[in-house]
Every structure is written in structure tokens, then in C-alpha cells.
PDB file of N, CA and C in Angstrom:
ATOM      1  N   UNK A   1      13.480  18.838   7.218  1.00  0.00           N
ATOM      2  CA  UNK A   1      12.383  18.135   6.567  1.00  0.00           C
ATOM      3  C   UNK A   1      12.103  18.698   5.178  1.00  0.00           C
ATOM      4  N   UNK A   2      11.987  20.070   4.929  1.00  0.00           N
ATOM      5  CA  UNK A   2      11.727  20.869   3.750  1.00  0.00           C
ATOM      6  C   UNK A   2      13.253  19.882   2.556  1.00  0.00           C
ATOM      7  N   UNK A   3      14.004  19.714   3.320  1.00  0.00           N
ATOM      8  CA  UNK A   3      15.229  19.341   2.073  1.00  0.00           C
ATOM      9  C   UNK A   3      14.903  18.269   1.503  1.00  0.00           C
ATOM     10  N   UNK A   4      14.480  17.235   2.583  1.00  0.00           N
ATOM     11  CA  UNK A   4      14.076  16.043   2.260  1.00  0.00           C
ATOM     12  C   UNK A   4      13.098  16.092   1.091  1.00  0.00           C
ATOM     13  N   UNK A   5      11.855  16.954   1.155  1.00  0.00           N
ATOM     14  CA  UNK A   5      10.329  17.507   0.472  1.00  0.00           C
ATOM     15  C   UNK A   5      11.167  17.809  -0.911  1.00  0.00           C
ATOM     16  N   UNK A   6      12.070  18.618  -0.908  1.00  0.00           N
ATOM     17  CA  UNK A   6      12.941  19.532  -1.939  1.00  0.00           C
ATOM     18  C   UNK A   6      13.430  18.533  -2.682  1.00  0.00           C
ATOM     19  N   UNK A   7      13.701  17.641  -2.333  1.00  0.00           N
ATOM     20  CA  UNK A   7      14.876  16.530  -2.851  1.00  0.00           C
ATOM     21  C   UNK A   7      13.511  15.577  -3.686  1.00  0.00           C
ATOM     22  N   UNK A   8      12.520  14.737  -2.750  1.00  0.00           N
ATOM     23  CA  UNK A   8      12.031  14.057  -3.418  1.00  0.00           C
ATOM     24  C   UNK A   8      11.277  14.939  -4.900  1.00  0.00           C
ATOM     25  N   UNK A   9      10.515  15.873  -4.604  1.00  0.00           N
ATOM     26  CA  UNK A   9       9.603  16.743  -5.839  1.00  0.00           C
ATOM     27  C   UNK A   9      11.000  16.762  -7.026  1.00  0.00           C
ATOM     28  N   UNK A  10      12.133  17.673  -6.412  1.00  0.00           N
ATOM     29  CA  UNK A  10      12.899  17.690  -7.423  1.00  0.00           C
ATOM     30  C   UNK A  10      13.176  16.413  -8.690  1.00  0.00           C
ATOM     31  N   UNK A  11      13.477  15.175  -7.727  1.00  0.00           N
ATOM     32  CA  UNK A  11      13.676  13.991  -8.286  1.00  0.00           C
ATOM     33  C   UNK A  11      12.488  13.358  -9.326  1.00  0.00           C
ATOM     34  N   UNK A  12      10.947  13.821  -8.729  1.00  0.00           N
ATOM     35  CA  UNK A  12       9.490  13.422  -9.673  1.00  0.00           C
ATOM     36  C   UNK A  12       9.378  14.562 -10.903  1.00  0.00           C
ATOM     37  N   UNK A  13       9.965  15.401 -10.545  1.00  0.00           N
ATOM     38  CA  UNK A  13      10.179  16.529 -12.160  1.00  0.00           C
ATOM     39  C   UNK A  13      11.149  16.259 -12.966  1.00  0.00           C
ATOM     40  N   UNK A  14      12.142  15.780 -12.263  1.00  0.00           N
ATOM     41  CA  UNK A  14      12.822  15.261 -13.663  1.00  0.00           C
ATOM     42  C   UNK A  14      12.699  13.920 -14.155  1.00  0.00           C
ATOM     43  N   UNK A  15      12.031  13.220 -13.554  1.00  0.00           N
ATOM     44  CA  UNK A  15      12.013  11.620 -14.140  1.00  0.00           C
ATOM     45  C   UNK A  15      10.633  12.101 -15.215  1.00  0.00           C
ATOM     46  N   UNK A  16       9.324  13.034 -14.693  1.00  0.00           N
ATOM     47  CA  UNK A  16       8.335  13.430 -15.717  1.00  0.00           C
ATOM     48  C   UNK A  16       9.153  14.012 -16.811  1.00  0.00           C
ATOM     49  N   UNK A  17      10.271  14.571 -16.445  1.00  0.00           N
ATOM     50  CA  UNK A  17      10.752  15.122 -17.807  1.00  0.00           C
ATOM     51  C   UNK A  17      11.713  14.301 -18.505  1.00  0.00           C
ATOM     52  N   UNK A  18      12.342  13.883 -17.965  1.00  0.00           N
ATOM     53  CA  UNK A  18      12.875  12.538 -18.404  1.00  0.00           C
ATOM     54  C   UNK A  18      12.157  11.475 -19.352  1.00  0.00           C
ATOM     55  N   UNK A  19      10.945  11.068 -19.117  1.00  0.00           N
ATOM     56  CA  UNK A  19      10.211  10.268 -19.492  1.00  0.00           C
ATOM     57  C   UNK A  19       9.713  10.659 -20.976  1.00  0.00           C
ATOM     58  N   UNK A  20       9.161  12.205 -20.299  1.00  0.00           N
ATOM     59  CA  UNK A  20       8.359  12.994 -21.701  1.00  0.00           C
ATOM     60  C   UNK A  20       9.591  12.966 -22.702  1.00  0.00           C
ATOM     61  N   UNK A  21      10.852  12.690 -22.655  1.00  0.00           N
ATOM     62  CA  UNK A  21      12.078  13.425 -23.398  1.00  0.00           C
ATOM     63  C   UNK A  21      12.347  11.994 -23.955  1.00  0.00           C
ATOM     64  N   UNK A  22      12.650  10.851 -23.035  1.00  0.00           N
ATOM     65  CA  UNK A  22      12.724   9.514 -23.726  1.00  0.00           C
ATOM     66  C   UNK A  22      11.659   9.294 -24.543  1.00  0.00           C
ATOM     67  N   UNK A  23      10.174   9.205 -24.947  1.00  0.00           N
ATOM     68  CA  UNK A  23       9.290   9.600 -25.698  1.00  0.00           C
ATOM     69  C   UNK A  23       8.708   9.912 -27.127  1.00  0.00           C
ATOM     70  N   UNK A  24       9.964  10.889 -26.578  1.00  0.00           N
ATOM     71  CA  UNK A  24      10.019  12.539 -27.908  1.00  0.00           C
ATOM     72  C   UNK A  24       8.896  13.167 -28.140  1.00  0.00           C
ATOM     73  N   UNK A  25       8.363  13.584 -26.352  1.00  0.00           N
ATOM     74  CA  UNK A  25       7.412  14.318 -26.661  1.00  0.00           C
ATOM     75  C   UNK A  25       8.128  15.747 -26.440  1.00  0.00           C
ATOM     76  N   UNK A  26       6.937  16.791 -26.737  1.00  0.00           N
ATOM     77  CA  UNK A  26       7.259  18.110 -26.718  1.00  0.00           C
ATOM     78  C   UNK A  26       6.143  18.466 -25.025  1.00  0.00           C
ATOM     79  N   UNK A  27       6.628  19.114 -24.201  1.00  0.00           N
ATOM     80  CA  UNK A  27       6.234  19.824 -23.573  1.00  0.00           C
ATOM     81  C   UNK A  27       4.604  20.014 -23.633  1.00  0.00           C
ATOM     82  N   UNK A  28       4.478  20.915 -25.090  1.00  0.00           N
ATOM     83  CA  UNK A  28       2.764  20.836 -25.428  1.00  0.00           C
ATOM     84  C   UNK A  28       2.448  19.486 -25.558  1.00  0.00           C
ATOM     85  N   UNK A  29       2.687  18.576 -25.770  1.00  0.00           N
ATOM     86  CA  UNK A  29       1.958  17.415 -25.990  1.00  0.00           C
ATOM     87  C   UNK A  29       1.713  16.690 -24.950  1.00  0.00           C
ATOM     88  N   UNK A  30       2.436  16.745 -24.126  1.00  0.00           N
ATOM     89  CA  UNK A  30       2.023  16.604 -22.701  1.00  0.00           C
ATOM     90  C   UNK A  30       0.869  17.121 -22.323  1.00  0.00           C
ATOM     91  N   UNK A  31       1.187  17.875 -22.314  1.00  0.00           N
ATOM     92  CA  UNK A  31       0.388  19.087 -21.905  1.00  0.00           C
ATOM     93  C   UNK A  31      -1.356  19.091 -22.134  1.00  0.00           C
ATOM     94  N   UNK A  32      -1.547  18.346 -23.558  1.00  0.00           N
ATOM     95  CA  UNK A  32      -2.351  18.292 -24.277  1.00  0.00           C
ATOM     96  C   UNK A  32      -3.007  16.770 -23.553  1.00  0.00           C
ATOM     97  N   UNK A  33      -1.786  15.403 -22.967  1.00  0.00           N
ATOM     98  CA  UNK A  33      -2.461  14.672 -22.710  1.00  0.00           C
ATOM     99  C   UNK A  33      -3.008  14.497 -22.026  1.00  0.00           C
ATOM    100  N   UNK A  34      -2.647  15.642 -20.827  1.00  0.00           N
ATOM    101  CA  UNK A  34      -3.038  15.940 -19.393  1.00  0.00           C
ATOM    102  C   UNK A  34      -3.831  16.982 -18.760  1.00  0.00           C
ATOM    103  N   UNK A  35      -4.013  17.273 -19.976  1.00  0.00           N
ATOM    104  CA  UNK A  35      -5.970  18.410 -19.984  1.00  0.00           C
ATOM    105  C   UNK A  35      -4.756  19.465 -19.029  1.00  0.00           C
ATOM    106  N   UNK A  36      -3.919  20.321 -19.446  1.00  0.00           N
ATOM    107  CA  UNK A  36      -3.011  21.084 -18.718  1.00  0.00           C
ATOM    108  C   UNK A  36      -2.430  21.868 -19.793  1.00  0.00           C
ATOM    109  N   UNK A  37      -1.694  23.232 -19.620  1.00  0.00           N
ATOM    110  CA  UNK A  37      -1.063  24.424 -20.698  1.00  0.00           C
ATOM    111  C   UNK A  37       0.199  23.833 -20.804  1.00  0.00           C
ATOM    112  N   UNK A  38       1.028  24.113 -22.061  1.00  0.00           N
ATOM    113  CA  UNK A  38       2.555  23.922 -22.082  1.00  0.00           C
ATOM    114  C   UNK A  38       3.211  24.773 -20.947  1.00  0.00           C
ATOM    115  N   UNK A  39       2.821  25.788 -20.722  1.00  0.00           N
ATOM    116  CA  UNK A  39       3.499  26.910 -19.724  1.00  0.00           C
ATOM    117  C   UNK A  39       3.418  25.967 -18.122  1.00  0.00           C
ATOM    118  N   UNK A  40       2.628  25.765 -17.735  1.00  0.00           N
ATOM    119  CA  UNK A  40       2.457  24.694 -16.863  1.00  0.00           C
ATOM    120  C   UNK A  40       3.575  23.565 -16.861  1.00  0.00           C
ATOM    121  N   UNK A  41       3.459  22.669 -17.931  1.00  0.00           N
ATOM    122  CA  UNK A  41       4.380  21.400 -17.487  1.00  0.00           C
ATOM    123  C   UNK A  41       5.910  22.354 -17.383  1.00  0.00           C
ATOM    124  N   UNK A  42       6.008  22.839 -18.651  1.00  0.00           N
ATOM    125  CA  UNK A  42       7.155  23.975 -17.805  1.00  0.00           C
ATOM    126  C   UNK A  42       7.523  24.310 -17.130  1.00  0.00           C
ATOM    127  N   UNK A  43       6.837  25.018 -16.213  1.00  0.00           N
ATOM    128  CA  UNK A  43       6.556  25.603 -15.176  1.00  0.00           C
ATOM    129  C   UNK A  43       7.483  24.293 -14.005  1.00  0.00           C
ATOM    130  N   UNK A  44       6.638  23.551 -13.998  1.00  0.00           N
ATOM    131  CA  UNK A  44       6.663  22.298 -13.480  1.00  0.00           C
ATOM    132  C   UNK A  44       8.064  21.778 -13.541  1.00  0.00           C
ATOM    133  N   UNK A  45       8.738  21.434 -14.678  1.00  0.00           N
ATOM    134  CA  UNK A  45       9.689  20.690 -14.997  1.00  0.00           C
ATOM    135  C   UNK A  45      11.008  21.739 -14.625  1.00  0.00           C
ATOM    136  N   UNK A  46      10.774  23.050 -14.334  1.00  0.00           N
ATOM    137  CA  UNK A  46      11.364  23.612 -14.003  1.00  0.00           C
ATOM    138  C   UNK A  46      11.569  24.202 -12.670  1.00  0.00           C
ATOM    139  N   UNK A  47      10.552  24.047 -11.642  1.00  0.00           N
ATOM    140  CA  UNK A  47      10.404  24.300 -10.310  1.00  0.00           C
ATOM    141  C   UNK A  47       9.822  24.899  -9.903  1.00  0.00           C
ATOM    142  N   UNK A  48       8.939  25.716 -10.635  1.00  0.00           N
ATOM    143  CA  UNK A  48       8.263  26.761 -10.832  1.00  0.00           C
ATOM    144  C   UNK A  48       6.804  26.709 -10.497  1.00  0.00           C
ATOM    145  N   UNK A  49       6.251  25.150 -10.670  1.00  0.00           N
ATOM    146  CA  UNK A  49       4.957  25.312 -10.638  1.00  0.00           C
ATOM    147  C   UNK A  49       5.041  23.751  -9.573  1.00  0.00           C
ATOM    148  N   UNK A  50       3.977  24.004  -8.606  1.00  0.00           N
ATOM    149  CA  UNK A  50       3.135  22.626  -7.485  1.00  0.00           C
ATOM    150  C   UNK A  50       2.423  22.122  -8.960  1.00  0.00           C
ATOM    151  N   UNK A  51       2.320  20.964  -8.287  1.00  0.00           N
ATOM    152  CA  UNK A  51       1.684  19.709  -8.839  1.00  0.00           C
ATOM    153  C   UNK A  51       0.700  18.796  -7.880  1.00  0.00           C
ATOM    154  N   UNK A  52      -0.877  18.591  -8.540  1.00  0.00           N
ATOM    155  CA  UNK A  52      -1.408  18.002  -7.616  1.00  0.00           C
ATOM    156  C   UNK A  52      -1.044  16.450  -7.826  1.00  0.00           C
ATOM    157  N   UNK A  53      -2.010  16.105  -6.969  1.00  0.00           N
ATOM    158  CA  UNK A  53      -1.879  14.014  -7.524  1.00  0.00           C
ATOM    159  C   UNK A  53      -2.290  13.826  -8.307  1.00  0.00           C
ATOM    160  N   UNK A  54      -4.032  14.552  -8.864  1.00  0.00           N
ATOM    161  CA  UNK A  54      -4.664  14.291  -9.923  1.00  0.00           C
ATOM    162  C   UNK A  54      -4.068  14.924 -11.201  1.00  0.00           C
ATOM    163  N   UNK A  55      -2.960  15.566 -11.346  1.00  0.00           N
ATOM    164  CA  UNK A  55      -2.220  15.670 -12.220  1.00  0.00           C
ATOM    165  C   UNK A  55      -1.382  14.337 -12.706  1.00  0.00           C
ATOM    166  N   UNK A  56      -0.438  14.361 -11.236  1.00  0.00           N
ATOM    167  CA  UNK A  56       0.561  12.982 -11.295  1.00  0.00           C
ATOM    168  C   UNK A  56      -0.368  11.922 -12.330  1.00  0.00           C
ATOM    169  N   UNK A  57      -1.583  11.758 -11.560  1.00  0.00           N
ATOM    170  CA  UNK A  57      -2.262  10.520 -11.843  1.00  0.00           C
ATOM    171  C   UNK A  57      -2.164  10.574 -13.870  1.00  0.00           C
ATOM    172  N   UNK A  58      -2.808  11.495 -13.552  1.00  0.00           N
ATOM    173  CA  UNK A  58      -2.973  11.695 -15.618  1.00  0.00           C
ATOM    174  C   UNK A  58      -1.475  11.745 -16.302  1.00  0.00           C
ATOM    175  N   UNK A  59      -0.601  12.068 -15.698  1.00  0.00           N
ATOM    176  CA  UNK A  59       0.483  11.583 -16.033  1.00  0.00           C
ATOM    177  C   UNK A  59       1.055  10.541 -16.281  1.00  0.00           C
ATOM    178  N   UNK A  60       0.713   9.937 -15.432  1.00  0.00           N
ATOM    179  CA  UNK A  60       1.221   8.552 -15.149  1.00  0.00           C
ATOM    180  C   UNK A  60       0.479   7.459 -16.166  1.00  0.00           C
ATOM    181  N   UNK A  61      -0.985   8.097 -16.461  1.00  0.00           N
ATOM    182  CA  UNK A  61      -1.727   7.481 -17.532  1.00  0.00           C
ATOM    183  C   UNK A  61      -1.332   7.490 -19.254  1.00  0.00           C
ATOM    184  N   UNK A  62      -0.845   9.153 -19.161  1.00  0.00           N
ATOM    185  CA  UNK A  62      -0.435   9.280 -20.328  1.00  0.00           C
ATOM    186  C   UNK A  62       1.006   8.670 -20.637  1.00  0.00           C
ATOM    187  N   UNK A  63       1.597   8.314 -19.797  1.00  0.00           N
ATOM    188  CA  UNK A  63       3.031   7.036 -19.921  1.00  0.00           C
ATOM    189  C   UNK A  63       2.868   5.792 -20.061  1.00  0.00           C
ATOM    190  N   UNK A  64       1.380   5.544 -19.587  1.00  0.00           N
ATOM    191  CA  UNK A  64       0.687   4.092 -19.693  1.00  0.00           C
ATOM    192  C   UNK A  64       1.408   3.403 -18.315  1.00  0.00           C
ATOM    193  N   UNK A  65       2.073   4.093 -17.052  1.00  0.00           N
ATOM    194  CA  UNK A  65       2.263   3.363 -16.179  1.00  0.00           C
ATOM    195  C   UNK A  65       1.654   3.817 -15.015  1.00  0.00           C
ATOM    196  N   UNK A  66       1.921   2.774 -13.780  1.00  0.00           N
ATOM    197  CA  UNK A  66       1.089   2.993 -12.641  1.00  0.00           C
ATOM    198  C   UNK A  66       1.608   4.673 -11.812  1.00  0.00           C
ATOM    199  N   UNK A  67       1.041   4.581 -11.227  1.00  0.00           N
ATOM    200  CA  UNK A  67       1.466   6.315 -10.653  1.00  0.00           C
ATOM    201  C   UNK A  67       2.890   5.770  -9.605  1.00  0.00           C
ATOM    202  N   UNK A  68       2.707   4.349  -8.868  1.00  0.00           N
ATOM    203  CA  UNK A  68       3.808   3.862  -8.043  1.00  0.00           C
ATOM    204  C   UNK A  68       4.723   3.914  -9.125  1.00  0.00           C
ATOM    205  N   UNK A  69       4.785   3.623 -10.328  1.00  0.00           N
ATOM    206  CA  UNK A  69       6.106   3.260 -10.917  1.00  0.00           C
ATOM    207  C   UNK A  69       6.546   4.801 -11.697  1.00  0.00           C
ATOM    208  N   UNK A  70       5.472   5.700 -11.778  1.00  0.00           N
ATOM    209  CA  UNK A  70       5.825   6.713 -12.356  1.00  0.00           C
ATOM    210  C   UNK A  70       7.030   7.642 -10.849  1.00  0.00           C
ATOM    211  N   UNK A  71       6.503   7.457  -9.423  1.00  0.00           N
ATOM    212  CA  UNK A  71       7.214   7.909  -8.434  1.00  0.00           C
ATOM    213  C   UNK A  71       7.920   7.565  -7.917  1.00  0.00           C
ATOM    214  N   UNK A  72       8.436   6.257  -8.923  1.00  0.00           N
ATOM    215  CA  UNK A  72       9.662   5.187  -8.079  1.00  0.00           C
ATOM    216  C   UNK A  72      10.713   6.173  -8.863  1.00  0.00           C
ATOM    217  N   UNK A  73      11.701   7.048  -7.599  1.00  0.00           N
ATOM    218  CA  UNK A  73      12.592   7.690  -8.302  1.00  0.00           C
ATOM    219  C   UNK A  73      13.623   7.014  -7.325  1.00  0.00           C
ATOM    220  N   UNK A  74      13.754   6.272  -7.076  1.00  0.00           N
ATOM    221  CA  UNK A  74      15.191   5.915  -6.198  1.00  0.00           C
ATOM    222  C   UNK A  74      16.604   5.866  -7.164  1.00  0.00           C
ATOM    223  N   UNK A  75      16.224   5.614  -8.395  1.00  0.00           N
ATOM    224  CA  UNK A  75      17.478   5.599  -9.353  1.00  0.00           C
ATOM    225  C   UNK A  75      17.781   7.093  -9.686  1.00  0.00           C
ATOM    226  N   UNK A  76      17.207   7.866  -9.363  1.00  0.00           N
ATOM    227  CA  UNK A  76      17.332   9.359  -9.744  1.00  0.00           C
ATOM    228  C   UNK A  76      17.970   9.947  -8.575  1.00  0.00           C
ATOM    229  N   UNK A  77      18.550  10.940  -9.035  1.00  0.00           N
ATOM    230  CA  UNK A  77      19.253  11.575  -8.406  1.00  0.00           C
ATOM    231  C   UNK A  77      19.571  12.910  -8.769  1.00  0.00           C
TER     232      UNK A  77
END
């Protein structure tokens, strides 16, 4: 079950980083849109740091999309 857990998170950190990178944002600017530290999304994008929903959520705001379409990672891999 943990692989399964491992697999999906892995797949929602890189599509957030993915996204922030299609963009051309920087890390801090994220960071900045999501009331959150650069060391954090870092953290994050690297495996390093949990993520709540009410993060996701502000994420998903600062992309201007729904939080479903920000976690639709089935094309990721």
C-alpha cells in the first residue's frame, strides 16, 4: 500500500513542478503565491517535505486550476 501512497505523492510533486517550470516560475515565486518559504516548495518538489490539502488547494489557485485537475496525474509517470 505504502508503494502505491509513494507512487501517487511522487507523481503530484512533479506535475507541481512541472507546472511551476512550464510557467517560468522560480521556486520563490511560488512560494510567495502560496503564503509558503522557497525552502519548502523545495523541500517538497524534492521529497523532502509532506504537503497538506490546504496547500494543494492554494496551489492549484495559483495555476488558476481546479485542485481535481491540478491531481489528475494519470499522464505522469
Amino acid at each position: 500500500m505504502m508503494d502505491i501512497e509513494n507512487d501517487y505523492i511522487s507523481k503530484i510533486r512533479m506535475r507541481v513542478k512541472n507546472l511551476r517550470e512550464a510557467k517560468g516560475w522560480t521556486q520563490e515565486f511560488l512560494a510567495e503565491k502560496v503564503n509558503r518559504s522557497r525552502e519548502f516548495i523545495n523541500k517538497f518538489e524534492t521529497g523532502k517535505q509532506k504537503i497538506s490539502v490546504t496547500t494543494l488547494i492554494r496551489i492549484a489557485i495559483a495555476y488558476e486550476m481546479s485542485l481535481k485537475d491540478l491531481l489528475d496525474i494519470d499522464n505522469y509517470s
